[in-house]
N, C-alpha and C. Protein backbone atom coordinates (compact mmCIF):
# COMPACT_ATOMS: atom_id res chain seq x y z
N UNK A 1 23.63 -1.67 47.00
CA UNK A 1 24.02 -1.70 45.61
C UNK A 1 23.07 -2.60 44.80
N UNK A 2 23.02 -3.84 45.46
CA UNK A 2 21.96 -4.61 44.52
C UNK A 2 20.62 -3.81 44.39
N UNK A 3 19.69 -3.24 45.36
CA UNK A 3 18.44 -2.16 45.36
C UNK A 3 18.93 -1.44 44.35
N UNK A 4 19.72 -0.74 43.93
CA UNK A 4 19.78 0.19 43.10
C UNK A 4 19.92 -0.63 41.83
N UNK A 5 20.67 -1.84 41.59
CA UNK A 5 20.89 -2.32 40.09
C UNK A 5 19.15 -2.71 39.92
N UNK A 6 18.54 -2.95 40.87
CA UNK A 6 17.26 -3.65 40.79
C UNK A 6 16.09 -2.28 39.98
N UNK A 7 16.72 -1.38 40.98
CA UNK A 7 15.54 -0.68 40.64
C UNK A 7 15.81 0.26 39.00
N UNK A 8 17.24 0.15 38.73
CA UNK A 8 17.83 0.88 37.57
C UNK A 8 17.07 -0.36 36.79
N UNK A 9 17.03 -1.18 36.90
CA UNK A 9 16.52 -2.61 36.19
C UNK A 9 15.39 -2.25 35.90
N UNK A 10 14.52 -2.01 36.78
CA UNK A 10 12.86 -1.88 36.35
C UNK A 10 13.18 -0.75 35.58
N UNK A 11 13.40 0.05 35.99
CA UNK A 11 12.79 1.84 35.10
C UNK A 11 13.51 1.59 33.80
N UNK A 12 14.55 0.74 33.59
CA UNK A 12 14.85 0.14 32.04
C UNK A 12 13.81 -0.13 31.50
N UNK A 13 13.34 -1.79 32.29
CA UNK A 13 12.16 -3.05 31.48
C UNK A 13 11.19 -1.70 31.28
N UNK A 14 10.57 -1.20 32.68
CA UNK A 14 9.04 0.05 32.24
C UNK A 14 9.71 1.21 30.67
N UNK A 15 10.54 1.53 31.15
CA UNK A 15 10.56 2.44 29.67
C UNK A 15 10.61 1.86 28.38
N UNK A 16 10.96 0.63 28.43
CA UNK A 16 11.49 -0.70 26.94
C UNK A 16 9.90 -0.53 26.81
N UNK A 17 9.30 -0.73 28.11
CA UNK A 17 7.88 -1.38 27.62
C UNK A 17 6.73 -0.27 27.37
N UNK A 18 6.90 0.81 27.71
CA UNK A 18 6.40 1.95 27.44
C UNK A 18 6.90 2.72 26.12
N UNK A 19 7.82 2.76 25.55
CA UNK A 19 8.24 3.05 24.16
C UNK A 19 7.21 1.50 23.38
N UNK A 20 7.82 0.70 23.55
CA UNK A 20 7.13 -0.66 22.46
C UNK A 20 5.36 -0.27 22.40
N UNK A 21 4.82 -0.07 23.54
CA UNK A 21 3.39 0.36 23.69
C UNK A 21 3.25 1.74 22.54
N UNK A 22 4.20 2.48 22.74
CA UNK A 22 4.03 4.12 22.03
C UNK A 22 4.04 3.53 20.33
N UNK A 23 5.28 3.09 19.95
CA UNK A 23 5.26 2.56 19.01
C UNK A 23 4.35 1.65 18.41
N UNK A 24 3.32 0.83 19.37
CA UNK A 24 2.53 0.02 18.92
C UNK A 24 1.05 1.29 18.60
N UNK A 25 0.83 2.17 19.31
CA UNK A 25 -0.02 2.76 19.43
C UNK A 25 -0.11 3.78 17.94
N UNK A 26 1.41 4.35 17.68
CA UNK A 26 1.44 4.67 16.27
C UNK A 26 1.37 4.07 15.14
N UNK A 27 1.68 2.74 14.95
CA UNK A 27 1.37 2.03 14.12
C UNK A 27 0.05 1.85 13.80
N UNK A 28 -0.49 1.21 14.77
CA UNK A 28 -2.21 1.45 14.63
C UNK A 28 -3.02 2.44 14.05
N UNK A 29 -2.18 3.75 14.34
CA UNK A 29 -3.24 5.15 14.41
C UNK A 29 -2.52 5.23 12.93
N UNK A 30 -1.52 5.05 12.38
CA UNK A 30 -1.05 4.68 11.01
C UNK A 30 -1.85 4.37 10.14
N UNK A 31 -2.49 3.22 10.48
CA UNK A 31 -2.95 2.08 9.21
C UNK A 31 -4.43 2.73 9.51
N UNK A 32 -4.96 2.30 8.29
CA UNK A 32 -6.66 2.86 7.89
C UNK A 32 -7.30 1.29 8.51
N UNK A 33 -8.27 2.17 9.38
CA UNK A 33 -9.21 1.19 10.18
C UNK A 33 -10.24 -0.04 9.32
N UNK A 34 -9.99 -1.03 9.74
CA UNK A 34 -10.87 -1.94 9.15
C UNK A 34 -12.03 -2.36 8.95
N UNK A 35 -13.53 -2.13 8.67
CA UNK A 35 -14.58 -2.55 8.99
C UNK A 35 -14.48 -4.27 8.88
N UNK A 36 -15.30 -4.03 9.77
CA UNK A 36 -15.62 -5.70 10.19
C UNK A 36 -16.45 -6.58 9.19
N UNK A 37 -16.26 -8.05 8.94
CA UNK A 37 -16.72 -8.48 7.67
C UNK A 37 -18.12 -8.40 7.66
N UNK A 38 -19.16 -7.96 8.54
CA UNK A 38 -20.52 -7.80 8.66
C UNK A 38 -20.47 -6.85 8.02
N UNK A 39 -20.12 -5.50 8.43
CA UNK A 39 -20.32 -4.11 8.01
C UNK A 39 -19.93 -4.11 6.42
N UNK A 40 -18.69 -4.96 6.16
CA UNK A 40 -18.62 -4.94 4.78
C UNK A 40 -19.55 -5.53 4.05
N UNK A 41 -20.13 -6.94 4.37
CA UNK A 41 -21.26 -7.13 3.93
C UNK A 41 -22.44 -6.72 3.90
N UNK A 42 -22.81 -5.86 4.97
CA UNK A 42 -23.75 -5.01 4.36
C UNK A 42 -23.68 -3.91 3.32
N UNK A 43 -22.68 -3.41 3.98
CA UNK A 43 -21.91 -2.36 2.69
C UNK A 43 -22.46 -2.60 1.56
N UNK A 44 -21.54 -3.93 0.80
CA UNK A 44 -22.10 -4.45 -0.68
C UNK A 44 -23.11 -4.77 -0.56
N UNK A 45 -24.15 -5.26 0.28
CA UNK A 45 -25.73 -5.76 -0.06
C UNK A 45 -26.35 -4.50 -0.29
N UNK A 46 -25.97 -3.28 -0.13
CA UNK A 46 -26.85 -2.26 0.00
C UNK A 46 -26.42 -1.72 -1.07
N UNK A 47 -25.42 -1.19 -1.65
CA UNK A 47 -24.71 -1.12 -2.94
C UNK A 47 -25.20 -1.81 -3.53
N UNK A 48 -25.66 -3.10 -3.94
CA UNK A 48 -26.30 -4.27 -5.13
C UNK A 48 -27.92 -3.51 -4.83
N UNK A 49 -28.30 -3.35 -3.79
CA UNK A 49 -29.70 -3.00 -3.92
C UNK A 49 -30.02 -1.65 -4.40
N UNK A 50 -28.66 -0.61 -4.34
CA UNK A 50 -29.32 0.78 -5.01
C UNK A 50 -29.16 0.88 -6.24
N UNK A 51 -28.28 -0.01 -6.57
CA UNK A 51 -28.07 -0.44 -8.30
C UNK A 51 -28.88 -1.36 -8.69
N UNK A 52 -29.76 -2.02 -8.42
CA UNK A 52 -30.81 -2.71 -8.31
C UNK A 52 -32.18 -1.67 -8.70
N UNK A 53 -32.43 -0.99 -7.86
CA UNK A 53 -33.44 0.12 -7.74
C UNK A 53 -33.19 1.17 -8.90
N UNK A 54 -31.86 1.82 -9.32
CA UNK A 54 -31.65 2.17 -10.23
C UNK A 54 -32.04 2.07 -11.65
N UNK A 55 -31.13 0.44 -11.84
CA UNK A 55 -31.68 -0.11 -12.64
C UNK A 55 -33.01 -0.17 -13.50
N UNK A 56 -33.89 -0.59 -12.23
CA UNK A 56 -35.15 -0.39 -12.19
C UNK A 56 -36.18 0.84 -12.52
N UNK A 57 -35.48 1.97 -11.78
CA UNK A 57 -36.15 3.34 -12.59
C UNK A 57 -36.05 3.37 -14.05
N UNK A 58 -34.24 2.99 -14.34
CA UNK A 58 -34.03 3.36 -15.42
C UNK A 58 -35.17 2.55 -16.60
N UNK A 59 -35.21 1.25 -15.89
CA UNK A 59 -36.11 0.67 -17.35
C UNK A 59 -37.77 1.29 -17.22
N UNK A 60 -38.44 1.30 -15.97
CA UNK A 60 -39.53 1.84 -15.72
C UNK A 60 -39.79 3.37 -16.55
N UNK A 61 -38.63 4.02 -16.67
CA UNK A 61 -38.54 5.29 -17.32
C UNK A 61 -38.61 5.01 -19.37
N UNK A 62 -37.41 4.23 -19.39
CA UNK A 62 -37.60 3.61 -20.45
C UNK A 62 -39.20 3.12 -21.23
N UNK A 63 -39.70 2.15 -20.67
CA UNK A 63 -40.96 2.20 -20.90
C UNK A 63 -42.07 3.04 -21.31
N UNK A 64 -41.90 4.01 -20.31
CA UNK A 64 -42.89 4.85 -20.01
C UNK A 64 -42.52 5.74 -21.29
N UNK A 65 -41.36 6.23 -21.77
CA UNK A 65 -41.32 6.66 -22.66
C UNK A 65 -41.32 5.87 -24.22
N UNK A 66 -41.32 4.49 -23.88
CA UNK A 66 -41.96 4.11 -25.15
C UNK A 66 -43.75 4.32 -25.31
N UNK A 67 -43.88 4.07 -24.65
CA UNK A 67 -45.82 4.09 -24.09
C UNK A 67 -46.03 5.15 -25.16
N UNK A 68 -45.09 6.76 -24.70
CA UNK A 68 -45.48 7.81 -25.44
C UNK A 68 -45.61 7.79 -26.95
């Protein structure tokens, strides 16, 4: 009798702990993934530099059409 409360015992705790895992696993796959604060910082450094370059055509263009 005790073997059996024992083992009814585990396949409880394993399924408690195998649902909490499932549930943890949906939560995760839930939420929108995070980039890491590097990747975000490059992100924006590269963003400031194509608006940068932009910028830059735009007045280079500017010019050039005053020249005319």
């Amino acid at each position: 009798m005790r073997k059996l409360a024992t083992a009814v015992a585990m396949a409880f705790a394993l399924s408690a702990t195998a649902a909490l895992a499932c549930e943890d696993k949906t939560e995760m796959a839930e939420q929108q993934p995070q980039k890491p604060a590097v990747a975000q910082k490059a992100s924006k450094q590269g963003k400031q530099a194509r608006k940068a370059k932009k910028a830059d055509q735009a007045q280079k263009t500017a010019v050039a059409r005053a020249d005319k």
